[in-house]
Protein backbone atom coordinates (compact mmCIF):
# COMPACT_ATOMS: atom_id res chain seq x y z
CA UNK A 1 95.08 14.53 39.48
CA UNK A 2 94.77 14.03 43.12
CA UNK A 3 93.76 16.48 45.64
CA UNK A 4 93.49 15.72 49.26
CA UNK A 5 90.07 15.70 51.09
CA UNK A 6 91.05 17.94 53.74
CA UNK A 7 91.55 20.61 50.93
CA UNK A 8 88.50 19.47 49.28
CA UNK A 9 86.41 19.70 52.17
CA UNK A 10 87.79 23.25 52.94
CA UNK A 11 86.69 24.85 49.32
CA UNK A 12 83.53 23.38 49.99
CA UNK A 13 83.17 25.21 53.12
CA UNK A 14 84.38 28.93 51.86
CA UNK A 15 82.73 28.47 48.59
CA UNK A 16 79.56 26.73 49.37
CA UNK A 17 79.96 24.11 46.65
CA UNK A 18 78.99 20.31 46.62
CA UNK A 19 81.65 17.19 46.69
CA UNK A 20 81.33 17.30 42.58
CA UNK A 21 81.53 20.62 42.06
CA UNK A 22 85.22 21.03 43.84
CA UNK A 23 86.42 18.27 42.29
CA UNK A 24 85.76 19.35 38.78
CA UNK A 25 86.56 22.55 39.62
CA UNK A 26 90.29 21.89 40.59
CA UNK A 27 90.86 19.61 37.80
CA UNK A 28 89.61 22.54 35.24
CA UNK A 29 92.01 25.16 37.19
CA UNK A 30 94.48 22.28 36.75
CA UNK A 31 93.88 21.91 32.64
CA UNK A 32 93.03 25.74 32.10
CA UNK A 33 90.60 24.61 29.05
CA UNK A 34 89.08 21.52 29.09
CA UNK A 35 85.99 19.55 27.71
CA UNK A 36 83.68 17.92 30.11
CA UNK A 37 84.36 14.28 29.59
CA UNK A 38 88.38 15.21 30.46
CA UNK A 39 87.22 16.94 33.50
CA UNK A 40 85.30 13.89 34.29
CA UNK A 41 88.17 11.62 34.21
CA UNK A 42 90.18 13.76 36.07
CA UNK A 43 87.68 14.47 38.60
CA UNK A 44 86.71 10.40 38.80
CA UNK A 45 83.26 12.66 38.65
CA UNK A 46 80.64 10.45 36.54
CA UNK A 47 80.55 11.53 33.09
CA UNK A 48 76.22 12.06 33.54
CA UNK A 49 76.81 14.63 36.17
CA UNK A 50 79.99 16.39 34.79
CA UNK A 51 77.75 18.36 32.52
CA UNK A 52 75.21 19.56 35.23
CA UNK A 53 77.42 20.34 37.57
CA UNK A 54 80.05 22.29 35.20
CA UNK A 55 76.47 24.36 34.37
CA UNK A 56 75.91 25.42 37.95
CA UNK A 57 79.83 26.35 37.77
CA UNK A 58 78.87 28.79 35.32
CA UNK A 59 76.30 30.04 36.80
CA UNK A 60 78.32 30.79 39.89
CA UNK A 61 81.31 32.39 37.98
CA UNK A 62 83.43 29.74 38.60
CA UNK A 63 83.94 28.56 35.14
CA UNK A 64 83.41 30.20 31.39
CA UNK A 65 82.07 27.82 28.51
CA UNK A 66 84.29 28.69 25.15
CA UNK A 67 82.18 28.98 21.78
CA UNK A 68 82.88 26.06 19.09
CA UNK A 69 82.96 22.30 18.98
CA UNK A 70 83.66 20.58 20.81
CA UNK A 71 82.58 22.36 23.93
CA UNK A 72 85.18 23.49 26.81
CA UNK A 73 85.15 25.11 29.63
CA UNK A 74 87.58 27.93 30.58
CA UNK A 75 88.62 28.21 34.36
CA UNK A 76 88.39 31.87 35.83
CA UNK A 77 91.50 33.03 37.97
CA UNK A 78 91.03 31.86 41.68
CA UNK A 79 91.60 35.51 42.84
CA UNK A 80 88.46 36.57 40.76
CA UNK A 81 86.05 33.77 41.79
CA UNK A 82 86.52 34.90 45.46
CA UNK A 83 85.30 38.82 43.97
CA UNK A 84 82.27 37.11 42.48
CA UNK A 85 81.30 34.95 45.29
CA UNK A 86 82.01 37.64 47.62
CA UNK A 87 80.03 39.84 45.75
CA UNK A 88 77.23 37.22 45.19
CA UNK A 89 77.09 36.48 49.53
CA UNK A 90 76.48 40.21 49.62
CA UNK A 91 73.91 40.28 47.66
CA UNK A 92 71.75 37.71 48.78
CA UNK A 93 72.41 38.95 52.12
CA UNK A 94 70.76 42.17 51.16
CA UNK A 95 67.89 40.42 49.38
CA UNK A 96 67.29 37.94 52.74
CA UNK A 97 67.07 41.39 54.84
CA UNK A 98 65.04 43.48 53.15
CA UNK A 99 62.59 40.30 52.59
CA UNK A 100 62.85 39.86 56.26
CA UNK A 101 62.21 44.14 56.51
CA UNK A 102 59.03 43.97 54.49
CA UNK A 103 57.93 40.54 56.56
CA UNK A 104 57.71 43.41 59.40
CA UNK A 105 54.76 44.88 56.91
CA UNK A 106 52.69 41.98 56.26
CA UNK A 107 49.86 39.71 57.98
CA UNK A 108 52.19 36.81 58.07
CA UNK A 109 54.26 38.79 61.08
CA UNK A 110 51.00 39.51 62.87
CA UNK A 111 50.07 35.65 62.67
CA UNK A 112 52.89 34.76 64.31
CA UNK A 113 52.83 37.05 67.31
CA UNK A 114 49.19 36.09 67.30
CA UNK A 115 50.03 32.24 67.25
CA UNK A 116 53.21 33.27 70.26
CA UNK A 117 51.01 35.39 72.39
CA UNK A 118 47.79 33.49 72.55
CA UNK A 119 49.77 29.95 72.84
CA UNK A 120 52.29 31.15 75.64
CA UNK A 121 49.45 31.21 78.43
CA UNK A 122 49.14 27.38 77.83
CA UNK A 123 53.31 26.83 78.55
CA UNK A 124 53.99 25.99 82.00
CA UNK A 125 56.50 28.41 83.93
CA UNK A 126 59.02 25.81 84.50
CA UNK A 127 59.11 25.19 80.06
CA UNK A 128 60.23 28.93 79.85
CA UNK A 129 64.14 28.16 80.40
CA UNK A 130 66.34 26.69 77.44
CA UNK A 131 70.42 26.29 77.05
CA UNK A 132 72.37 28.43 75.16
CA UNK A 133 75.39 26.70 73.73
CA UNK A 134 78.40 28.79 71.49
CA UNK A 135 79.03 32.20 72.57
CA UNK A 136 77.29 33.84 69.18
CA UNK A 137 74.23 31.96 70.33
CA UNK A 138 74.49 33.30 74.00
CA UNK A 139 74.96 37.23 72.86
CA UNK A 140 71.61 36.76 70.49
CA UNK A 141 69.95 35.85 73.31
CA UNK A 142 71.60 38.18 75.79
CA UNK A 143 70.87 41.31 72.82
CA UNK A 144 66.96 39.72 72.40
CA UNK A 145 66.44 39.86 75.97
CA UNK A 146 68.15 42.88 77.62
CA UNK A 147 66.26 45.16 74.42
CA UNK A 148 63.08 44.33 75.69
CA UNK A 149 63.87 45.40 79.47
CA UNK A 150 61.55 47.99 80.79
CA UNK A 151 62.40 48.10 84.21
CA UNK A 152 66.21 47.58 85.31
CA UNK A 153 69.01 45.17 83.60
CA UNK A 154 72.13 43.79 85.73
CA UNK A 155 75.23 42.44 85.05
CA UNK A 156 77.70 40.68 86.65
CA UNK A 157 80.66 39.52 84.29
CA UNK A 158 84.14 39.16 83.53
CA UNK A 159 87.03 41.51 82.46
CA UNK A 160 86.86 40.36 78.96
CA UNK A 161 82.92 39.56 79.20
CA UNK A 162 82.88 43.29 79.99
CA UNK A 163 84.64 44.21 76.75
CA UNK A 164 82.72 41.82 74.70
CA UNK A 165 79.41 43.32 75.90
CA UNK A 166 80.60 47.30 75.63
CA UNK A 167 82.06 46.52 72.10
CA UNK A 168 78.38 44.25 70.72
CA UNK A 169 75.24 45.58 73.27
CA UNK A 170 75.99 49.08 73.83
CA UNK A 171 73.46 50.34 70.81
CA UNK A 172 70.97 48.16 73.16
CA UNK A 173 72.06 49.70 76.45
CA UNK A 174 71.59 53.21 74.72
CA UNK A 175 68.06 52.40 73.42
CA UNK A 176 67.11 51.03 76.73
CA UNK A 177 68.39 54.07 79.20
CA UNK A 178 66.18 56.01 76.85
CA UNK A 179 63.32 54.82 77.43
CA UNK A 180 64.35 54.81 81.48
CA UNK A 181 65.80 51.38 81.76
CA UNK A 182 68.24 51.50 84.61
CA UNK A 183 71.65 49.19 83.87
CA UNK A 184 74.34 48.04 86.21
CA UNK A 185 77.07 46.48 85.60
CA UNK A 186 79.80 44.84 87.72
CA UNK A 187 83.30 43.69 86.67
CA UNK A 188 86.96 43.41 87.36
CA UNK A 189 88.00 46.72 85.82
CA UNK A 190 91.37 47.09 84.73
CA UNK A 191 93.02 50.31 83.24
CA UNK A 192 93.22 49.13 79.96
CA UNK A 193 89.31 49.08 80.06
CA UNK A 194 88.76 52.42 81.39
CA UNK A 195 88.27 54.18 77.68
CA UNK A 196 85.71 51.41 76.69
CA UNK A 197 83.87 51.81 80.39
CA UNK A 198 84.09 55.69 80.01
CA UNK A 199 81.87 55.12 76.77
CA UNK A 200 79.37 52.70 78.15
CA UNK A 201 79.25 54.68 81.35
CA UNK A 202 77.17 57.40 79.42
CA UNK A 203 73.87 54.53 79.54
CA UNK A 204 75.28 52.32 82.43
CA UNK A 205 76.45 52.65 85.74
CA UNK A 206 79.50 50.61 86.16
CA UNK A 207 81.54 49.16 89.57
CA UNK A 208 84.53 47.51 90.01
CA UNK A 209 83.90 44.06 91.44
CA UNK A 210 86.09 41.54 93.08
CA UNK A 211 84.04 38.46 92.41
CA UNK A 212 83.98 36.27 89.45
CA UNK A 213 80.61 35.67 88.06
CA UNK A 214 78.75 35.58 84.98
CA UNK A 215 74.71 36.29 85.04
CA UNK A 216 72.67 39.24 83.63
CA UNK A 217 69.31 39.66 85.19
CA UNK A 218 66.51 41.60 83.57
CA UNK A 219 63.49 43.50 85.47
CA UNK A 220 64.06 41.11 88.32
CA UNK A 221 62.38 38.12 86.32
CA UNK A 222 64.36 36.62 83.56
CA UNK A 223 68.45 35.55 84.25
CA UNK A 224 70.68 34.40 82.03
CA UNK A 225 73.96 32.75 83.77
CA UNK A 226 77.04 31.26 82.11
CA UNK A 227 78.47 28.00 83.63
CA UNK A 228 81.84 28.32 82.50
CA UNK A 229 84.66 30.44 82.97
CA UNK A 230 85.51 32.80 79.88
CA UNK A 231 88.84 32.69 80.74
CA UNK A 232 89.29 28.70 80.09
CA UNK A 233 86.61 27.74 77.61
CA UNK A 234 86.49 28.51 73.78
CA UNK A 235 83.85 30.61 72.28
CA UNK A 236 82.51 27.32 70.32
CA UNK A 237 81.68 25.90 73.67
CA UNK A 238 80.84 28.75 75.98
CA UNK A 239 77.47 27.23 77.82
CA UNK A 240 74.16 29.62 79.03
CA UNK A 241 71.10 29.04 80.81
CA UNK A 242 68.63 31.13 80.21
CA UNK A 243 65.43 30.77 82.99
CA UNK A 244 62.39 33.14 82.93
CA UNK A 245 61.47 32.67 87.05
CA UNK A 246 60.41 35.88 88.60
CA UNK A 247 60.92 34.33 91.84
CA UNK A 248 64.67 33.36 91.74
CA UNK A 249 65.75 36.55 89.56
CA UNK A 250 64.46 39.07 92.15
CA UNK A 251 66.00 36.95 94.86
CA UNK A 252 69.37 37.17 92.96
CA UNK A 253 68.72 40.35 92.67
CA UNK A 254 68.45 41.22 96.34
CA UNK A 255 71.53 39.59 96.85
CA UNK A 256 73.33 41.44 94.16
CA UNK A 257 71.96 44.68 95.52
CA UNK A 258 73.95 43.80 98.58
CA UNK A 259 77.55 43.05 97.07
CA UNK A 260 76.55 46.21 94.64
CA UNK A 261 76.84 48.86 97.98
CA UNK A 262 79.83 48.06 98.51
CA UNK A 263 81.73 48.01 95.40
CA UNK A 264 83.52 50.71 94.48
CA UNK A 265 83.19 52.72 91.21
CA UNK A 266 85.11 52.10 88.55
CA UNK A 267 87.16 55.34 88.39
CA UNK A 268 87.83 55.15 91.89
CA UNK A 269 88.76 51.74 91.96
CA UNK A 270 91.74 51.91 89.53
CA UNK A 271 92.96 55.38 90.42
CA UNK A 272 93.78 52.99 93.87
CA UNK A 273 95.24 49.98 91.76
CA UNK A 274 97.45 52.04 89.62
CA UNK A 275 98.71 53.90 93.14
């Protein structure tokens, strides 16, 4: 039997199985029943390892072992191996969260912020900035620091960055106005966006802007700026820098206090574009 690599290497992404265990798992969905010295020839897997891997098989629902003698293997439908691995991702996502929800209760947590908060008077200003590459890595960062604002958070961003941060940070922006946070945030508006800035509008005051920038500035000392245009880049390689510098962020923020007068809100604004 022979089975490309490219498909080979794309089970063993979705199902999160070794190079042996795809390779006797196609040749048993190829036989249907089969012993594990056949799947080893098949699979050119070696005949010491067929047995051990065909075990964790089982143990993963890919496979069924058949009573008698000799011993064979039964393959389970495709359709119902992506249930059970489905089902098995969810549950050890569950088990990984709540062990990370009762980490919040323990001494180990409280070692850790002592070993962060007694350690970060010895970094140097200058070692608190880092890069931020792939999008889901910029909008962790982006959620970490605008929840911990206490002061003001600002935004300057793109049509679609707009959308992207209404649709994941607006539980964050809620939390924050609470407890007296004040946000701004300035974009190209267009009309199709109005009914997602209506909704973040209730925590955020939002203006239409004419430039093109990307940068969110919290209390005037931390900034995080992307280097890249949204518009031209793919997710995968969307690029951040994130610098904690008191200095620069509340001189960017002057200077975005002074473009921020005289935008327009964002009502306004496209009630004179659609005219």
């Amino acid at each position: 039997m022979i089975v490309k690599d490219e498909f080979l290497s794309k089970l063993r992404r979705y199902f999160n199985l070794n190079l042996y265990e795809v390779k006797i798992w196609t040749a048993m969905l190829s036989r249907g029943v089969s012993t594990a010295g056949e799947l080893s020839d098949i699979a050119n897997v070696p005949r010491s390892r067929s047995y051990d891997v065909l075990e964790s098989l089982e143990k993963k629902g890919f496979v069924i072992m058949k009573l008698g003698k000799p011993i064979k293997y039964i393959a389970v439908p495709p359709s119902e191996v992506v249930e059970r691995v489905k089902k098995n991702v969810r549950q050890d996502a569950e088990e990984s969260v709540k062990r990370l929800e009762n980490l919040k209760q323990t001494e180990v947590l409280k070692e850790l912020k002592n070993l962060h908060e007694e350690g970060i008077e010895l970094v140097e200003a200058s070692d608190l900035s880092g890069s931020l590459k792939g999008r889901h890595n910029l909008y962790n960062h982006l959620e970490f620091t605008i929840k911990n604002a206490e002061e003001s958070v600002t935004i300057m961003t793109t049509t679609e960055g707009l959308l992207r941060k209404i649709e994941g940070l607006t539980p964050v922006f809620e939390k924050i106005h609470k407890r007296g946070a004040k946000i701004r945030i300035a974009a190209p508006v267009t009309e199709e966006a109005l009914p997602a800035v209506r909704e973040v509008s209730k925590f955020a005051e939002v203006k239409d802007a004419k430039l093109k920038a990307r940068f969110v500035i919290v209390d005037a000392k931390e900034i995080i700026f992307m280097v890249l245009d949204d518009a031209q880049v793919h997710p995968t390689y969307d690029i951040g820098i994130w610098i904690n510098t008191p200095f620069f962020a509340s001189a960017l923020e002057e200077l975005f206090e002074l473009a921020w007068k005289d935008m327009k809100p964002v009502l306004e604004a496209v009630e004179q574009k659609v005219e």
